[in-house]
Protein backbone atom coordinates (compact mmCIF):
# COMPACT_ATOMS: atom_id res chain seq x y z
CA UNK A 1 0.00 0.00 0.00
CA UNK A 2 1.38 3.45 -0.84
CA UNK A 3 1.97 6.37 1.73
CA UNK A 4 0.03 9.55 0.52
CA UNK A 5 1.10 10.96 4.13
CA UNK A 6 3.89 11.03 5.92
CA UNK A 7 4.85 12.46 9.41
CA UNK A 8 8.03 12.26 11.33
CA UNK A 9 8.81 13.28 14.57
CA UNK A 10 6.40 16.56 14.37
CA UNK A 11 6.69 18.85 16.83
CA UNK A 12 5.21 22.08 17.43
CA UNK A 13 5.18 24.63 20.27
CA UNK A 14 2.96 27.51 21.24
CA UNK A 15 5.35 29.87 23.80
CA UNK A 16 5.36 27.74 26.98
CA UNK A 17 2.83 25.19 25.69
CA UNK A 18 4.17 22.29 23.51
CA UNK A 19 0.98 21.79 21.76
CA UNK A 20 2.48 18.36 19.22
CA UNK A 21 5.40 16.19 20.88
CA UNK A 22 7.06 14.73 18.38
CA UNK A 23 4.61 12.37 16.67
CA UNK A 24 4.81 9.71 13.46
CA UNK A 25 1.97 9.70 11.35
CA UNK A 26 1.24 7.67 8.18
CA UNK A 27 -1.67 7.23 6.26
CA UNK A 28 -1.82 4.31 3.42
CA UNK A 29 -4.25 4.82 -0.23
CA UNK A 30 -7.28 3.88 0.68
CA UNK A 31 -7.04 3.77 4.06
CA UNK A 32 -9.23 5.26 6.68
CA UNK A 33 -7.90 7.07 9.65
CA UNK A 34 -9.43 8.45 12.36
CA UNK A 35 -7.30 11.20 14.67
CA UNK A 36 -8.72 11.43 17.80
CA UNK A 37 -8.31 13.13 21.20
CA UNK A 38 -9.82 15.63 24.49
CA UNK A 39 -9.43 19.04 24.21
CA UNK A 40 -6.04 20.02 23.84
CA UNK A 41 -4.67 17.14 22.62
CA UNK A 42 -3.14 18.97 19.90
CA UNK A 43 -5.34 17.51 16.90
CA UNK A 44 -6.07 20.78 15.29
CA UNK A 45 -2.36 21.59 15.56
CA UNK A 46 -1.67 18.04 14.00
CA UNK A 47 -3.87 19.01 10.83
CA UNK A 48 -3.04 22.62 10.67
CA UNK A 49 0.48 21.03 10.31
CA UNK A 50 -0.41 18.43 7.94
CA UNK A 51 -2.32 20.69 5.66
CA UNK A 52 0.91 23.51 5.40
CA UNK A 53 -0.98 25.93 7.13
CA UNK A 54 1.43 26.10 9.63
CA UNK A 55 5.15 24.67 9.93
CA UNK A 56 6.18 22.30 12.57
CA UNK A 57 8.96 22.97 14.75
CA UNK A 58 10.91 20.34 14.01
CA UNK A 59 10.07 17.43 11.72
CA UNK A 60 8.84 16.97 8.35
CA UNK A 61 6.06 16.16 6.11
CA UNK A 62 5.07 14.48 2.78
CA UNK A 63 1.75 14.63 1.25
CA UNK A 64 1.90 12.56 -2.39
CA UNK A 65 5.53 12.40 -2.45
CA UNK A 66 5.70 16.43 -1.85
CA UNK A 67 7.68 17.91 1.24
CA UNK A 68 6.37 20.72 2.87
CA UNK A 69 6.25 23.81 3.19
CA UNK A 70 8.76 23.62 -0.04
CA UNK A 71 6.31 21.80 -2.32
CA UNK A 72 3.03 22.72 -0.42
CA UNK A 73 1.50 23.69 -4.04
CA UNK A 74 2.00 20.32 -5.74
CA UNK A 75 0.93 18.25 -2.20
CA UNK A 76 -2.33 20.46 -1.54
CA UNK A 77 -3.15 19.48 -5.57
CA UNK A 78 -3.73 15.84 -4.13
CA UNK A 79 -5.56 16.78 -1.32
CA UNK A 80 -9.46 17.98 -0.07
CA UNK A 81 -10.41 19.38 3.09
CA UNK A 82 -14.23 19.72 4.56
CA UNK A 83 -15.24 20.87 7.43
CA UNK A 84 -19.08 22.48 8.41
CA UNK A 85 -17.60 25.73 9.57
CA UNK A 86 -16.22 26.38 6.10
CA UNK A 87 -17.61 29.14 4.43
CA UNK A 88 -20.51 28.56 1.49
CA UNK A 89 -21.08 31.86 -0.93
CA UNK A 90 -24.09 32.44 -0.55
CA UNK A 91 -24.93 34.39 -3.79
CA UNK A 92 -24.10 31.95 -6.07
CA UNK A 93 -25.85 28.81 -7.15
CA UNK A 94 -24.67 25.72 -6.17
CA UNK A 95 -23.61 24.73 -9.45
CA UNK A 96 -22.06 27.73 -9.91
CA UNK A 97 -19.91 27.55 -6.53
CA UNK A 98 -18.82 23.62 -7.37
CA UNK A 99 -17.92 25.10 -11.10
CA UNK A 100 -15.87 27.87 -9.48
CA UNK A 101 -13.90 25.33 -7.70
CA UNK A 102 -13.96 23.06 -10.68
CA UNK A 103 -12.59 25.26 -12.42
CA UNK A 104 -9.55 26.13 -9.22
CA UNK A 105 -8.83 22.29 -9.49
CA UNK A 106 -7.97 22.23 -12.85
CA UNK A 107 -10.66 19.55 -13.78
CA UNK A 108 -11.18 19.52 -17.44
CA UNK A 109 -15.03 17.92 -17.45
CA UNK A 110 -16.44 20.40 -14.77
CA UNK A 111 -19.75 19.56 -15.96
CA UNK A 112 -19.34 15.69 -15.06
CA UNK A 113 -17.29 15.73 -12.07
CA UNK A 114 -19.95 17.90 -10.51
CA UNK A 115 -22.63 15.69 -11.65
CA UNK A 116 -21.01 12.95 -10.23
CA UNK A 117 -20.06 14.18 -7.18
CA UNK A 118 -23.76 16.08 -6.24
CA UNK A 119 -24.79 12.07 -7.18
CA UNK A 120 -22.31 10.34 -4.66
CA UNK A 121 -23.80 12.33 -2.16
CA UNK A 122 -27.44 12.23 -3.09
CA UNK A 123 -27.96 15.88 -3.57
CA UNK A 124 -28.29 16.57 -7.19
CA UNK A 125 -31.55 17.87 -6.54
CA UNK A 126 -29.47 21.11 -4.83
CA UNK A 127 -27.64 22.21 -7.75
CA UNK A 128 -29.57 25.29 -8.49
CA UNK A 129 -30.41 26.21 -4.80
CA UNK A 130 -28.64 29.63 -3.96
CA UNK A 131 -26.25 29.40 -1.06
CA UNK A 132 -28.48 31.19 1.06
CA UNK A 133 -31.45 28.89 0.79
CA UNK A 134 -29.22 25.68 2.11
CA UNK A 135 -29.39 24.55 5.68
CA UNK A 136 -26.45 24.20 7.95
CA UNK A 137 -26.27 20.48 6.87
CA UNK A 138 -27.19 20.85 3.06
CA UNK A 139 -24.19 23.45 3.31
CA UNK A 140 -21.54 20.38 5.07
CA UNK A 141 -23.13 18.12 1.89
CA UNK A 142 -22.08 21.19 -0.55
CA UNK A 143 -18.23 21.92 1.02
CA UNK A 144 -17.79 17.84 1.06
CA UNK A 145 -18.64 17.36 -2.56
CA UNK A 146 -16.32 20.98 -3.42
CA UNK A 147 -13.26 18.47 -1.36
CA UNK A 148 -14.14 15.70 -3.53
CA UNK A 149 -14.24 17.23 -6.95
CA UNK A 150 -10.84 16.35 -8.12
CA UNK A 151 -10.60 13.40 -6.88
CA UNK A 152 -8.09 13.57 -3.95
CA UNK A 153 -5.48 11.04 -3.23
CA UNK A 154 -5.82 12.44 1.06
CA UNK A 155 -9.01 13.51 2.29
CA UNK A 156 -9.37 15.47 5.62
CA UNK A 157 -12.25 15.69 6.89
CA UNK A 158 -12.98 17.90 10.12
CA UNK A 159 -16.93 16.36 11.95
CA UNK A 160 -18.12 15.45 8.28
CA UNK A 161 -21.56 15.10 9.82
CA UNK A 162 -21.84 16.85 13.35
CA UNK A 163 -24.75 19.10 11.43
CA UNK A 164 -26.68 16.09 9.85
CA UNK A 165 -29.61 14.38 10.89
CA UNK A 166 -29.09 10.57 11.32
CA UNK A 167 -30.41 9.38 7.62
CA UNK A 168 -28.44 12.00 5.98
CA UNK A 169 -24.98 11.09 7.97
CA UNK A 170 -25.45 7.53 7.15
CA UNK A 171 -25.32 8.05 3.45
CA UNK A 172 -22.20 10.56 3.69
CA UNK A 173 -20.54 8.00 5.75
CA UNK A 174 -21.53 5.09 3.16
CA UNK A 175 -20.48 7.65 0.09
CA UNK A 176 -17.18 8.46 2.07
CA UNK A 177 -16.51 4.77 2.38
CA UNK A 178 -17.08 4.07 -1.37
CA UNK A 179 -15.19 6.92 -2.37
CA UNK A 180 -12.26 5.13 -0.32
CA UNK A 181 -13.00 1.71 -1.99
CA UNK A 182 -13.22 2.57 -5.71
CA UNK A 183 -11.55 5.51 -6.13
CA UNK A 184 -8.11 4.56 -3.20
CA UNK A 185 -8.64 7.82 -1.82
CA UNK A 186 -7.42 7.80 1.98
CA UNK A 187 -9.33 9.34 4.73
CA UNK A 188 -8.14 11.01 7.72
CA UNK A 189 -10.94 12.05 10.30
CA UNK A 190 -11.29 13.90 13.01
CA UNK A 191 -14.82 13.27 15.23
CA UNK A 192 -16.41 13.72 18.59
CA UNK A 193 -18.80 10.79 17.29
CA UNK A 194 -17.04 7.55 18.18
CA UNK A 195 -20.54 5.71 16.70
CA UNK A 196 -19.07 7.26 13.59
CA UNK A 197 -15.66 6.47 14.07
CA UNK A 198 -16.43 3.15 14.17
CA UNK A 199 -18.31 2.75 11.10
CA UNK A 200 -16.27 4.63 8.78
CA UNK A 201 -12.65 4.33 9.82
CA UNK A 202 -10.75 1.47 9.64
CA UNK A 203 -7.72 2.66 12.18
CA UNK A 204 -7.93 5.08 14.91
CA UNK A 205 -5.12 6.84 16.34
CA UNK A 206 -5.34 8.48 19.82
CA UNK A 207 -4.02 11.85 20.89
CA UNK A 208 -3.41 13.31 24.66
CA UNK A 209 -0.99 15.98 25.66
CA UNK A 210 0.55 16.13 22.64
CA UNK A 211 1.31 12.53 21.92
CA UNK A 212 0.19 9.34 20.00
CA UNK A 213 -0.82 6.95 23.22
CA UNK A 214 -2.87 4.90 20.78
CA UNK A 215 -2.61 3.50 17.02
CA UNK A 216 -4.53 0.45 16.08
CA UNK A 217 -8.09 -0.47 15.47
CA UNK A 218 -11.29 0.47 17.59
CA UNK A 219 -11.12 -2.68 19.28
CA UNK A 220 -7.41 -3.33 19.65
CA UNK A 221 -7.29 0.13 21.59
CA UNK A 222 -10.45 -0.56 23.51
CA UNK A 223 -9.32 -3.36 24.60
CA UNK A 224 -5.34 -1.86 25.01
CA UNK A 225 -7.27 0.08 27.68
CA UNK A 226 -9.53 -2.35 29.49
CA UNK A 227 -12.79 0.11 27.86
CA UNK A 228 -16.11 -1.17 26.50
CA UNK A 229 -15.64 0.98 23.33
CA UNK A 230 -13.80 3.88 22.11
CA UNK A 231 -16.29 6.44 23.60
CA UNK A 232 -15.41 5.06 26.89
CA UNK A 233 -11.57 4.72 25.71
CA UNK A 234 -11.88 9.09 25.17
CA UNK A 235 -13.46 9.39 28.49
CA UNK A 236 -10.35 7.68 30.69
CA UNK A 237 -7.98 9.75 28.38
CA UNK A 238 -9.96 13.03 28.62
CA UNK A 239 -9.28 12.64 32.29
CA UNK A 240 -6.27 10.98 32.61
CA UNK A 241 -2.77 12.85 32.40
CA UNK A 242 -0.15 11.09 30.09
CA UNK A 243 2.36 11.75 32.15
CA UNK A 244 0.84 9.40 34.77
CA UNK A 245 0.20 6.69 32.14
CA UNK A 246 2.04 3.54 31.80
CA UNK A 247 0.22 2.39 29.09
CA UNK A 248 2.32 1.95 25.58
CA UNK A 249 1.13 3.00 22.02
CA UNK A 250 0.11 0.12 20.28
């Protein structure tokens, strides 16, 4: 299986505060990965890093085969990135908006990669809505389809479906897993929703102060920590303090 990312020994401080302490992270076509972790755990600095919006400390990055921040350009080409708090216009059609990007992405058949990707996701019946008539969770649908439109080899995905109702998460998380099937894209999630977690992601890897205490799959690290599941796995780790844990990464 081929790396699309690679992370060495990433490190990343904040004044006083060492936010990322010195972490490995890998992430395989087609796989899907979910980072976890409390508050403060340093996942948001983890993806700021691995996206080149901000530069590690020490440590290095590649994304496709291209090390950041040098060849941030060429790595970002093979990547998407959704989140709900993105920004939608709101003036423009739908259509218009995923043509815009289309267009951003280089994609020579606008026309049929949006068609395709509005089907994936079972919204085609949006593409001439107007940003401003889309709910909160037709607007996620819209900004996941935009990451998916040139068909990434690494897509991040920030709470896909913290805005969805239950029927309309399901399908997202059945399109994301197809998408990871036939197309080999990778997946690397970040969720509050272990339910989730465990449906769409195939490893999960565990963040607390700052470090990876975790790395395997739901139940390996369930087990690794004597826990029912991974929502009671977050739980002991939200309140425990690595530095009193003996516990190994697996």
């Amino acid at each position: 299986m081929a790396t699309v990312l690679h992370g060495r020994d990433l490190t990343k401080s904040f004044r006083d505060v060492r936010a990322v302490d010195g972490i490995d992270l890998d992430v395989g076509a087609g796989e899907r990965v979910a980072l976890l972790g409390p508050n403060g755990a340093g996942k948001t600095t983890t993806l700021l890093m691995l996206l080149g919006v901000i530069t590690p400390d020490e440590g290095h990055i590649e994304i496709a085969g291209h090390r950041l921040p040098g060849g941030r350009s060429k790595a970002m080409a093979h990547v998407g990135f959704a989140a709900g708090y993105l920004p939608l216009a709101e003036r423009m059609r739908v259509r218009e908006f995923l043509r815009m990007y289309g267009e951003l992405y280089g994609i020579a058949d606008t026309r049929t990669a949006i068609a395709e990707g509005l089907e994936r996701f079972r919204i085609g019946h949006l593409a001439n809505a107007m940003g401003t008539e889309l709910s909160s969770g037709q607007r996620t649908l819209v900004g996941i389809v935009k990451a998916t439109l040139h068909r990434p080899e690494l897509l991040v995905l920030d709470e896909p479906t913290a805005s969805l109702d239950p029927d309309v998460a399901f399908r997202v998380r059945s399109a994301l897993i197809e998408l990871s099937r036939d197309d080999g894209t990778a997946l690397l999630i970040t969720s509050h929703n272990m339910v989730e977690v465990e449906r769409v992601t195939e490893r999960v890897v565990f963040l607390s102060k700052g470090k990876i205490v975790a790395d395997g799959t739901a139940e390996q690290i369930a087990a690794h920590y004597g826990q029912g599941d991974l929502e009671e796995v977050f739980l002991h780790l939200a309140g425990t303090n690595t530095e009193q844990q003996t516990d190994r990464p697996l």
